[in-house]
C-alpha atoms as a PDB file:
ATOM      1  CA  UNK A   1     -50.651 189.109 116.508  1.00  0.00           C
ATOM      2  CA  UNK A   2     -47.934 186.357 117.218  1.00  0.00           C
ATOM      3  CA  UNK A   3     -45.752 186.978 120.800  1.00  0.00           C
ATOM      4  CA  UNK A   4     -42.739 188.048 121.366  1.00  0.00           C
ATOM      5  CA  UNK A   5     -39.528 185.766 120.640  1.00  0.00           C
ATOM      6  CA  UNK A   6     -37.295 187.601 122.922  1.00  0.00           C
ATOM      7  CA  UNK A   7     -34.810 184.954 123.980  1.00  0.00           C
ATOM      8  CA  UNK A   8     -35.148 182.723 121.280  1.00  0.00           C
ATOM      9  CA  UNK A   9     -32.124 182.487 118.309  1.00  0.00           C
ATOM     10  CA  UNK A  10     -33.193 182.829 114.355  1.00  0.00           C
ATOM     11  CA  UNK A  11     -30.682 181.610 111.881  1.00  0.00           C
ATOM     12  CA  UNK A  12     -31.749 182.554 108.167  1.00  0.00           C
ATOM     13  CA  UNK A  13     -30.045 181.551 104.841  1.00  0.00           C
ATOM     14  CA  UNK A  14     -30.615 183.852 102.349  1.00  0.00           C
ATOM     15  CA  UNK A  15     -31.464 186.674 105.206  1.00  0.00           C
ATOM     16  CA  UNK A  16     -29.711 189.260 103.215  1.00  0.00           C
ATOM     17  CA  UNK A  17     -32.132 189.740 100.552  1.00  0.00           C
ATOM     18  CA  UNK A  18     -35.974 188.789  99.389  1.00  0.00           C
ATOM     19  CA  UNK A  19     -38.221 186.917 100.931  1.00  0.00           C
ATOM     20  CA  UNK A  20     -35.031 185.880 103.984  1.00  0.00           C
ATOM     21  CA  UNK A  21     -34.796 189.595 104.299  1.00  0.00           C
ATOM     22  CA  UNK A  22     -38.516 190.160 105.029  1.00  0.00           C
ATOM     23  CA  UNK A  23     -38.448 187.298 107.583  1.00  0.00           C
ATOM     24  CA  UNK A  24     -35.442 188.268 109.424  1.00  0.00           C
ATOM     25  CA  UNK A  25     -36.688 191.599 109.439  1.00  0.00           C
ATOM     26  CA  UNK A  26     -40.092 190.132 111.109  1.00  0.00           C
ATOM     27  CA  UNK A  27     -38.344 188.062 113.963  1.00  0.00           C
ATOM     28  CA  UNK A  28     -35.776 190.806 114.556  1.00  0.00           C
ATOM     29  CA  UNK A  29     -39.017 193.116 115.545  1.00  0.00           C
ATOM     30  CA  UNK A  30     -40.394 190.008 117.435  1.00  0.00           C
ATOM     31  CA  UNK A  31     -37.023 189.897 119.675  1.00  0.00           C
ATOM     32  CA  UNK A  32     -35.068 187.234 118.129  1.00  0.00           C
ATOM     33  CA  UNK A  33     -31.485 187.182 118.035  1.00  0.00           C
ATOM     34  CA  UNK A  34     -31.054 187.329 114.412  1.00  0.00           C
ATOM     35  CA  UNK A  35     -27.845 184.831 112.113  1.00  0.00           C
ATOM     36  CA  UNK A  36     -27.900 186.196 109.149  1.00  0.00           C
ATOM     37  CA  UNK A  37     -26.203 183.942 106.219  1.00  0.00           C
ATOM     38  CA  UNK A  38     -25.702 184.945 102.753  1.00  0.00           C
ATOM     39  CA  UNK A  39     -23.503 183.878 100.103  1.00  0.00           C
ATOM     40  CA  UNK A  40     -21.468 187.209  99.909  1.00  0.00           C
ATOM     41  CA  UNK A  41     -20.937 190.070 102.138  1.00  0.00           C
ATOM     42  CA  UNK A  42     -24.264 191.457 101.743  1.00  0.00           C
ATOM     43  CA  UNK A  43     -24.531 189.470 104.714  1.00  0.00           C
ATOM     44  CA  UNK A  44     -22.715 191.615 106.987  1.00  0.00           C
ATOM     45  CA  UNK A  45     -24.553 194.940 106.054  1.00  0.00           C
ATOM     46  CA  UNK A  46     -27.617 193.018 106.801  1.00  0.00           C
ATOM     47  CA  UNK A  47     -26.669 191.802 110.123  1.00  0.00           C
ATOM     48  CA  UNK A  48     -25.260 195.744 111.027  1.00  0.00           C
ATOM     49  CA  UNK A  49     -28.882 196.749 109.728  1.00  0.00           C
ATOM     50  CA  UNK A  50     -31.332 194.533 111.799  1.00  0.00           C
ATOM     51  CA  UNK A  51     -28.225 194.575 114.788  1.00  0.00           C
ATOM     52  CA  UNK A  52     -29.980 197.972 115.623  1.00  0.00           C
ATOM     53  CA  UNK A  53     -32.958 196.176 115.876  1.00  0.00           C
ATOM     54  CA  UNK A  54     -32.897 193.138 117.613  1.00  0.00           C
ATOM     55  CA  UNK A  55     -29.909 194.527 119.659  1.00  0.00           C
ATOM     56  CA  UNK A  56     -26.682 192.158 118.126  1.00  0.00           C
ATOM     57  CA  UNK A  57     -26.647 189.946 114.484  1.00  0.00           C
ATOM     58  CA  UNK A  58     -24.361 188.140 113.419  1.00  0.00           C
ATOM     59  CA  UNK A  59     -23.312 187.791 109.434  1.00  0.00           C
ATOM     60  CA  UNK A  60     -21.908 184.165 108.145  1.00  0.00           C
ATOM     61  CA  UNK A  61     -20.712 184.710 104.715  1.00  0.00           C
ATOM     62  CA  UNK A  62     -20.601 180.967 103.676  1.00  0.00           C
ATOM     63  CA  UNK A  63     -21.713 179.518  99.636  1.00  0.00           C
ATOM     64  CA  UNK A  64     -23.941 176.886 100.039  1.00  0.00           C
ATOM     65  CA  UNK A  65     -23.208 175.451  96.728  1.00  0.00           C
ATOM     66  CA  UNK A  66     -19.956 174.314  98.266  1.00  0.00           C
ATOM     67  CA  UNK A  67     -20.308 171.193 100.507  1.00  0.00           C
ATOM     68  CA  UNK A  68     -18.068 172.590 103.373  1.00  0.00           C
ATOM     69  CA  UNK A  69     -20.454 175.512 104.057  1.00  0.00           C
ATOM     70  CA  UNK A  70     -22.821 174.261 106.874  1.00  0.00           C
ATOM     71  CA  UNK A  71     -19.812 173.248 108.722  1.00  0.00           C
ATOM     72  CA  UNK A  72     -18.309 176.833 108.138  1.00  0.00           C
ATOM     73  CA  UNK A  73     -22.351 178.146 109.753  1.00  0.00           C
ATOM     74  CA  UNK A  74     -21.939 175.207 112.350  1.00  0.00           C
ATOM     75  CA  UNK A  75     -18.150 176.489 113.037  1.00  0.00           C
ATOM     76  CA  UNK A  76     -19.138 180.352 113.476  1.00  0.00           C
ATOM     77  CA  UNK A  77     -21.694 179.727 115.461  1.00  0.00           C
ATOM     78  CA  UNK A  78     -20.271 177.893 118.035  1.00  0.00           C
ATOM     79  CA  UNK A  79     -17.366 180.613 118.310  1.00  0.00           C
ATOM     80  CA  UNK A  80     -20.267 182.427 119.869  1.00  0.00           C
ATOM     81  CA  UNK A  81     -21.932 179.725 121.766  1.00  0.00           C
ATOM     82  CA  UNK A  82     -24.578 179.890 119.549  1.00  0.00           C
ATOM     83  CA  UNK A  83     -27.695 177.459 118.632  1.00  0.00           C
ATOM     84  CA  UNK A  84     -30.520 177.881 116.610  1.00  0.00           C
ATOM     85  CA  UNK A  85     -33.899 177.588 118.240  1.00  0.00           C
ATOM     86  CA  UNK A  86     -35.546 178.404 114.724  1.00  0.00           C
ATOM     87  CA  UNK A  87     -34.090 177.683 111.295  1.00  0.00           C
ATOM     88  CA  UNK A  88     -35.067 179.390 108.057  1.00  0.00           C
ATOM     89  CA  UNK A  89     -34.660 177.237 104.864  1.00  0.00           C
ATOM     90  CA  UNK A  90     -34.565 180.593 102.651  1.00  0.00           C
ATOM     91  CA  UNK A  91     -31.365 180.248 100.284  1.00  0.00           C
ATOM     92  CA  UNK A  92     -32.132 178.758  97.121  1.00  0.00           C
ATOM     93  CA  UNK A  93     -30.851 178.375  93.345  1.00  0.00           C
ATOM     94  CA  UNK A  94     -33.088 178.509  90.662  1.00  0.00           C
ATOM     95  CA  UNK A  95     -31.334 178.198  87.004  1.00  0.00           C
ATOM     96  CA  UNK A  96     -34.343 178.552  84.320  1.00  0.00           C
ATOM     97  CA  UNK A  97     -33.876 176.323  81.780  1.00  0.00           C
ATOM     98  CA  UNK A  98     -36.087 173.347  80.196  1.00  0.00           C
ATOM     99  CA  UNK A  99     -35.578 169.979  79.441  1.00  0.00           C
ATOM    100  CA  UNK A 100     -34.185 170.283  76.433  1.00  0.00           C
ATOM    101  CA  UNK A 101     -31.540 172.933  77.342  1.00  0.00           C
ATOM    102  CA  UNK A 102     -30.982 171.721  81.097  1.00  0.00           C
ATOM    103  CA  UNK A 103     -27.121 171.583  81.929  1.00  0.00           C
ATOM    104  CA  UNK A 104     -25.092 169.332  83.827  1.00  0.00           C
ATOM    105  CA  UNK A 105     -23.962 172.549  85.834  1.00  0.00           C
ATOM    106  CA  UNK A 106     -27.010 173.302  86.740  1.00  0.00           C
ATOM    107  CA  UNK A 107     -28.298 170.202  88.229  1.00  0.00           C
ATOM    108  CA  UNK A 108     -25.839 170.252  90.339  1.00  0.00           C
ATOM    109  CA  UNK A 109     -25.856 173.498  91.379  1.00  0.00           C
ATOM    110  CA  UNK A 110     -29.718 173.684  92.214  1.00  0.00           C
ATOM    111  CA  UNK A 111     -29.706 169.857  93.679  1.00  0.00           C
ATOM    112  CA  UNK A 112     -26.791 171.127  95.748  1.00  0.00           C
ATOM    113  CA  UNK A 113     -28.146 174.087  97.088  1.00  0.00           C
ATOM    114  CA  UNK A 114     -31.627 173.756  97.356  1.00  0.00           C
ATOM    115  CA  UNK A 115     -31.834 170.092  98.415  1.00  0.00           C
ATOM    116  CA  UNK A 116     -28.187 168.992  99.950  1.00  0.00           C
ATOM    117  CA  UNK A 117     -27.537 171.841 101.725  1.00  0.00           C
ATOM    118  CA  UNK A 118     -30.836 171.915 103.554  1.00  0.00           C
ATOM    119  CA  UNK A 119     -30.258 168.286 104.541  1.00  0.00           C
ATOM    120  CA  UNK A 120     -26.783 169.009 105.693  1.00  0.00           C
ATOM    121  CA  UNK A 121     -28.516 172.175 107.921  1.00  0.00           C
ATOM    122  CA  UNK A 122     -31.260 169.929 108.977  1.00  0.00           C
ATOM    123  CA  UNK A 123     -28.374 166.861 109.997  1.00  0.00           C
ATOM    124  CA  UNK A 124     -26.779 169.794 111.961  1.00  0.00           C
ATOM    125  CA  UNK A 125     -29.199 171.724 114.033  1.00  0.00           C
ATOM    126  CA  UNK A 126     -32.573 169.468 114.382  1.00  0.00           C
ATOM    127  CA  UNK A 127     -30.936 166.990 116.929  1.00  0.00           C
ATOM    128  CA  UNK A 128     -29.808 169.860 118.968  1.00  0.00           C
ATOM    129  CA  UNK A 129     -33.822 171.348 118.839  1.00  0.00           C
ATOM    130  CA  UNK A 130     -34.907 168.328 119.769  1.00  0.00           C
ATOM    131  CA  UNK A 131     -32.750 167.731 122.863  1.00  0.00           C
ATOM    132  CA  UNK A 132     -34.039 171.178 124.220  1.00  0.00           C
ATOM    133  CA  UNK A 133     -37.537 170.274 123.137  1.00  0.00           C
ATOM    134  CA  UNK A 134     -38.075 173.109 120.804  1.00  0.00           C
ATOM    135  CA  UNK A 135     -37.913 174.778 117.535  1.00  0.00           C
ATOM    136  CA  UNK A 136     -38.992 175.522 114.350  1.00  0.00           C
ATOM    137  CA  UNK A 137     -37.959 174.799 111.053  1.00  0.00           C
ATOM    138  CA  UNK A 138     -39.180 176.464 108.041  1.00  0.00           C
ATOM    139  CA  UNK A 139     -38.228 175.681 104.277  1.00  0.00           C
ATOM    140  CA  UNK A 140     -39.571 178.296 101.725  1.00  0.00           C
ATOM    141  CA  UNK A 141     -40.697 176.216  99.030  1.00  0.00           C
ATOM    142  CA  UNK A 142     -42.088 177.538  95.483  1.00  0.00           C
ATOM    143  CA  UNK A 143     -45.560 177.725  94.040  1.00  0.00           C
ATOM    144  CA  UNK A 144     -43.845 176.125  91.030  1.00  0.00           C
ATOM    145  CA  UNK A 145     -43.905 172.808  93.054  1.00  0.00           C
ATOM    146  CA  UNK A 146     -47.759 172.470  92.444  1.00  0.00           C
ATOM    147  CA  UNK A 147     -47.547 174.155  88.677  1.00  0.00           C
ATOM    148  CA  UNK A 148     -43.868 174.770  87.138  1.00  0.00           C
ATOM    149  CA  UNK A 149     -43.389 176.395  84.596  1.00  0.00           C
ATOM    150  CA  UNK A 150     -41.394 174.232  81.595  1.00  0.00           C
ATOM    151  CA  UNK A 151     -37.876 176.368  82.378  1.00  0.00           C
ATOM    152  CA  UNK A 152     -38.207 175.678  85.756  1.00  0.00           C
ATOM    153  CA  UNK A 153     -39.154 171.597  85.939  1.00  0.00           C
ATOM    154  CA  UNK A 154     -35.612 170.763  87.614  1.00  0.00           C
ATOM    155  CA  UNK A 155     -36.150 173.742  89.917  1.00  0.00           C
ATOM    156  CA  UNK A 156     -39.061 172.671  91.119  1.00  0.00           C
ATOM    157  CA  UNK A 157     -38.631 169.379  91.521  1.00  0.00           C
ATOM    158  CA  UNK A 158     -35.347 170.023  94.178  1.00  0.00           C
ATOM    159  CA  UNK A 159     -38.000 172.390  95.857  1.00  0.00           C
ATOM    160  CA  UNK A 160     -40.280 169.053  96.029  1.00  0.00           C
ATOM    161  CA  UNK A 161     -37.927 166.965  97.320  1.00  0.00           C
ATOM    162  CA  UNK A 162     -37.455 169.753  99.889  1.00  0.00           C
ATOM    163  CA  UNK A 163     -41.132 169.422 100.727  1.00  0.00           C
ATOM    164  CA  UNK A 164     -40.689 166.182 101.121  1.00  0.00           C
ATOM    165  CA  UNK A 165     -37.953 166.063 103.658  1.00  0.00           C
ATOM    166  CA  UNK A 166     -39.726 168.321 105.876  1.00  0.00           C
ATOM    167  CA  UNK A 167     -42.774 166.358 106.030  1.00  0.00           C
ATOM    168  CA  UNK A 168     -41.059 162.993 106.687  1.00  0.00           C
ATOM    169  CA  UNK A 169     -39.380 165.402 110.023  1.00  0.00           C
ATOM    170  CA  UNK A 170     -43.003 166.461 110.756  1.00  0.00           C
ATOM    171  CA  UNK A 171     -44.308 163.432 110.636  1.00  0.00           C
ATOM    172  CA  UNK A 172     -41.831 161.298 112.554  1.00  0.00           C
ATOM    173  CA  UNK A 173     -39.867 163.643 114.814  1.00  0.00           C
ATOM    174  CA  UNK A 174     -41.678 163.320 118.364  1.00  0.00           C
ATOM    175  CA  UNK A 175     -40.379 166.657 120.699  1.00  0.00           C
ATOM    176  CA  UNK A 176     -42.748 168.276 122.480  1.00  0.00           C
ATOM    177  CA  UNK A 177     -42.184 171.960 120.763  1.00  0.00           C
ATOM    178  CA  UNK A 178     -40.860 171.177 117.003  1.00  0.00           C
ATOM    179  CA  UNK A 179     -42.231 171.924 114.062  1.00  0.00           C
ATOM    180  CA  UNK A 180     -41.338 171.980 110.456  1.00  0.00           C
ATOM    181  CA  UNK A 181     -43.618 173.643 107.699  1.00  0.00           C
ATOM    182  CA  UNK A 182     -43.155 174.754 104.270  1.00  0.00           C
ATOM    183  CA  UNK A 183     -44.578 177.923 102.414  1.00  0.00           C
ATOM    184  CA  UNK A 184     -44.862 178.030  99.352  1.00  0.00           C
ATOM    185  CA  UNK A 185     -44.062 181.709  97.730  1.00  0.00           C
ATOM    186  CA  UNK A 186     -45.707 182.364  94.199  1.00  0.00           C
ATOM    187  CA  UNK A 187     -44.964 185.417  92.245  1.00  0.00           C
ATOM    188  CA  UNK A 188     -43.063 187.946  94.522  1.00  0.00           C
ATOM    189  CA  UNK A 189     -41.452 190.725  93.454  1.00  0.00           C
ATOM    190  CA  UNK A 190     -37.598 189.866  94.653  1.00  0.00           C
ATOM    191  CA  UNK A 191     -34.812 190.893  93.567  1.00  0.00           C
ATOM    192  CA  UNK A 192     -33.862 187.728  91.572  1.00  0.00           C
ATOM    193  CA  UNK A 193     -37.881 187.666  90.046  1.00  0.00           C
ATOM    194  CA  UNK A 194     -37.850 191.668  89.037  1.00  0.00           C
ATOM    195  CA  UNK A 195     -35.742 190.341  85.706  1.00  0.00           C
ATOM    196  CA  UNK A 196     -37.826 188.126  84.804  1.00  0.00           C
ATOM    197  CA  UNK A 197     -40.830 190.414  85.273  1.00  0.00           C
ATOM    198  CA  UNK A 198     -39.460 192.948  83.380  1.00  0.00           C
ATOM    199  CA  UNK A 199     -39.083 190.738  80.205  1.00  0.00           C
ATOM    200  CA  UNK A 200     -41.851 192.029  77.532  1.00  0.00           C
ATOM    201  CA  UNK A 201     -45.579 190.220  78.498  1.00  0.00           C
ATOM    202  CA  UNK A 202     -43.677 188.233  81.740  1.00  0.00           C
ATOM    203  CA  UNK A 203     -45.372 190.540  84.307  1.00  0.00           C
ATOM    204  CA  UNK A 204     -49.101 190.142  82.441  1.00  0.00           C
ATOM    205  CA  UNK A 205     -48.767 186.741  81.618  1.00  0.00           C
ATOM    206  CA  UNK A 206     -47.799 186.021  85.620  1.00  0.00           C
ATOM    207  CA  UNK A 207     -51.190 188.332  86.674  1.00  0.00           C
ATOM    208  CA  UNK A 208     -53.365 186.304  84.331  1.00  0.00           C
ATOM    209  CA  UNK A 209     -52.731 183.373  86.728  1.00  0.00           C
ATOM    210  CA  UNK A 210     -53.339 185.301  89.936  1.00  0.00           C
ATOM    211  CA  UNK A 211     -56.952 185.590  90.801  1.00  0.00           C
ATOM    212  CA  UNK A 212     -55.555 188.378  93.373  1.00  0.00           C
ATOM    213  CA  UNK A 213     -54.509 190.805  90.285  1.00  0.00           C
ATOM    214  CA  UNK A 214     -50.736 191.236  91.999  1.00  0.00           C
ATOM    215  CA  UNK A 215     -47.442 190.912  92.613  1.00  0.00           C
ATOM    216  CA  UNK A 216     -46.537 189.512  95.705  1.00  0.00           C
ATOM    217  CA  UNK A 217     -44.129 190.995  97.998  1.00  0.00           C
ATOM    218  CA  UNK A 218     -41.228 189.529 100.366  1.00  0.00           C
ATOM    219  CA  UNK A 219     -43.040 191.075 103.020  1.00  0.00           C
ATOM    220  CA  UNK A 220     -46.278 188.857 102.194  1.00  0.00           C
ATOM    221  CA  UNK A 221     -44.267 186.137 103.643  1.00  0.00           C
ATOM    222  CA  UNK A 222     -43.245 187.491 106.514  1.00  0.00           C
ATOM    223  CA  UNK A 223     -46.436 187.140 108.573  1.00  0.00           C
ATOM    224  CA  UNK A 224     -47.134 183.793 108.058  1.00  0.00           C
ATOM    225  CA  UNK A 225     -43.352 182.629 109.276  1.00  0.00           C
ATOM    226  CA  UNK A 226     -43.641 185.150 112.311  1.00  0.00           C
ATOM    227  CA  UNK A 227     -47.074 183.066 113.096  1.00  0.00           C
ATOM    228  CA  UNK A 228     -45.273 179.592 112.616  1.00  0.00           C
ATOM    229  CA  UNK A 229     -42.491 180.633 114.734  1.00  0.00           C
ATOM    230  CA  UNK A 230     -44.447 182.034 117.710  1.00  0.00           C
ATOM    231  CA  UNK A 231     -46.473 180.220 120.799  1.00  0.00           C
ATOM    232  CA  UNK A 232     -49.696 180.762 118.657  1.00  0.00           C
ATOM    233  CA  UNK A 233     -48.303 178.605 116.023  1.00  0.00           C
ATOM    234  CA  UNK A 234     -46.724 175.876 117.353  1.00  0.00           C
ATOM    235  CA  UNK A 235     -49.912 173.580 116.727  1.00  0.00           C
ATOM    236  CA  UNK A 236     -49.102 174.008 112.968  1.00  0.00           C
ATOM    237  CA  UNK A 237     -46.668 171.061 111.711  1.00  0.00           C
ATOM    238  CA  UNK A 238     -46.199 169.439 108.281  1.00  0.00           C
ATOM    239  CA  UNK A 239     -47.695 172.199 106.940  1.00  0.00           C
ATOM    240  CA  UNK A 240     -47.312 173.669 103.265  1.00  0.00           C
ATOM    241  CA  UNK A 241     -48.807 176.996 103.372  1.00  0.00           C
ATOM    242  CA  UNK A 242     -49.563 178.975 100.113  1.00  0.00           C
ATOM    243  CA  UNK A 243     -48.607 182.581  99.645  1.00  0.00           C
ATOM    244  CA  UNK A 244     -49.482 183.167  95.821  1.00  0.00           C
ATOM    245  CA  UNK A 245     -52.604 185.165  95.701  1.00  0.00           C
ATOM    246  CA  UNK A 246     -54.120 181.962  94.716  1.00  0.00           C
ATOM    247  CA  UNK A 247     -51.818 180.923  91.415  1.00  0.00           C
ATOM    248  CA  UNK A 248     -51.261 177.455  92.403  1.00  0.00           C
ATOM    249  CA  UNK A 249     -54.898 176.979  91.745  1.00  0.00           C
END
C-alpha cells in the first residue's frame, strides 16, 4: 500500500467530479492537503466534503477554457501561501464529433483546455517543484489516444499532444524527486460517459472491446495515481499507464 502524504500539497483540476474526484478522494485519505479546482461551484462542495477529511481544502472556481484561469489558480493560491508539491492534469473537454462535422468552436475549446491550459499549469508550478526537488505531475490521458473512436479523432489527438508534453518533462527535467506520468482511462463510468452509455447498443458495443467484461470506475484510477504520488512510486517517470480493462489492445 503506498505511504502516507501527510505534509505534502495536491492540486487537482477537475477534482469535483469523475475520475479528479476519485483521486482527490485517494490523496485526501493519504494526508494530502487537498486544491480542489473545478469549473463551477461544484468545486466548493467538494473541497467542504474531503475538508473533513484531509483536515482543510480549498475550492478555486476558475474555467480553464479561458486563458486567464491558471493565473486566477496561481493568484488563489498564493493568498494562502500555497504550492503544489503534486499536480493532477484531470480537467478535460471532449466535444464528440468527426471529421466531417468537427467545428471551429470546438477545436478551440478542446485544444484550449486539454492542451493549453495544461501547458500554462505546467509553465506555472514545475519550476517551483523543481527548485524544492520534488513532485509529481500526473496528466490523465484517454485510451482513445491508442484507438479513437471516429467522433472523437480531435479529442484524442489534444490528449496526444498532452502525452507528449509530459514525456519531453520526463525525459529532460533532471530533479532528484520529479516525476511526470500519464494514465490512460478507458471506459469509466463518469458522469460525462453515463450519456453516452446509455445511448441504445453504446454500453455493449464498449464491452465487446473490453476483454475484462466491464465498466470501469473513477475509483479504478485512483490506486494507480496514489502509487505514482507516494515514496514507492517515485522510480516510475515517463510513464503511460493503462487503466481500460485491456481495450486499448
Amino acid at each position: 500500500m503506498a505511504g502516507s502524504l501527510s505534509g505534502r500539497v495536491a492540486l487537482v483540476t477537475g477534482g469535483a467530479r469523475g475520475i479528479g474526484l476519485a483521486i482527490a478522494t485517494a490523496l485526501a485519505a493519504a494526508g494530502a492537503r487537498l486544491v480542489i479546482h473545478d469549473r463551477d461551484e461544484e468545486a466548493v462542495a467538494v473541497a467542504r466534503s474531503l475538508g473533513d477529511t484531509a483536515g482543510h481544502a480549498l475550492p478555486i472556481v476558475a474555467d480553464l477554457a479561458k486563458p486567464d484561469a491558471v493565473a486566477r489558480i496561481t493568484t488563489a493560491l498564493g493568498r494562502q501561501s500555497l504550492a503544489p508539491d503534486i499536480l493532477i492534469l484531470g480537467a478535460s473537454a471532449e466535444i464528440r464529433q468527426t471529421v466531417e462535422s468537427v467545428s471551429d468552436e470546438a477545436l478551440i475549446l478542446q485544444s484550449e483546455v486539454n492542451l493549453h491550459a495544461t501547458a500554462r499549469l505546467l509553465k506555472a508550478f514545475v519550476p517551483d517543484m523543481r527548485a524544492r526537488g520534488f513532485g509529481r505531475v500526473i496528466a490523465i490521458g484517454s485510451v482513445q489516444e491508442a484507438r479513437a473512436n471516429a467522433d472523437c479523432l480531435y479529442y484524442a489527438a489534444t490528449k496526444a499532444a498532452q502525452t507528449s508534453l509530459m514525456r519531453t518533462l520526463a525525459r529532460t527535467t533532471e530533479a532528484g524527486d520529479l516525476t511526470f506520468n500519464v494514465i490512460q482511462p478507458g471506459a469509466i463510468r463518469t458522469g460525462r460517459n453515463r450519456a453516452i452509455l446509455a445511448q441504445p447498443g453504446r454500453e455493449k458495443q464498449a464491452l465487446s472491446r473490453i476483454p475484462l467484461g466491464r465498466i470501469g470506475m473513477p475509483e479504478d484510477c485512483a490506486g494507480i495515481a496514489l502509487l505514482l504520488c507516494s515514496a514507492e512510486g517515485a522510480y516510475i517517470n515517463g510513464a503511460e499507464i493503462a487503466v481500460d480493462g485491456g481495450m486499448r489492445l
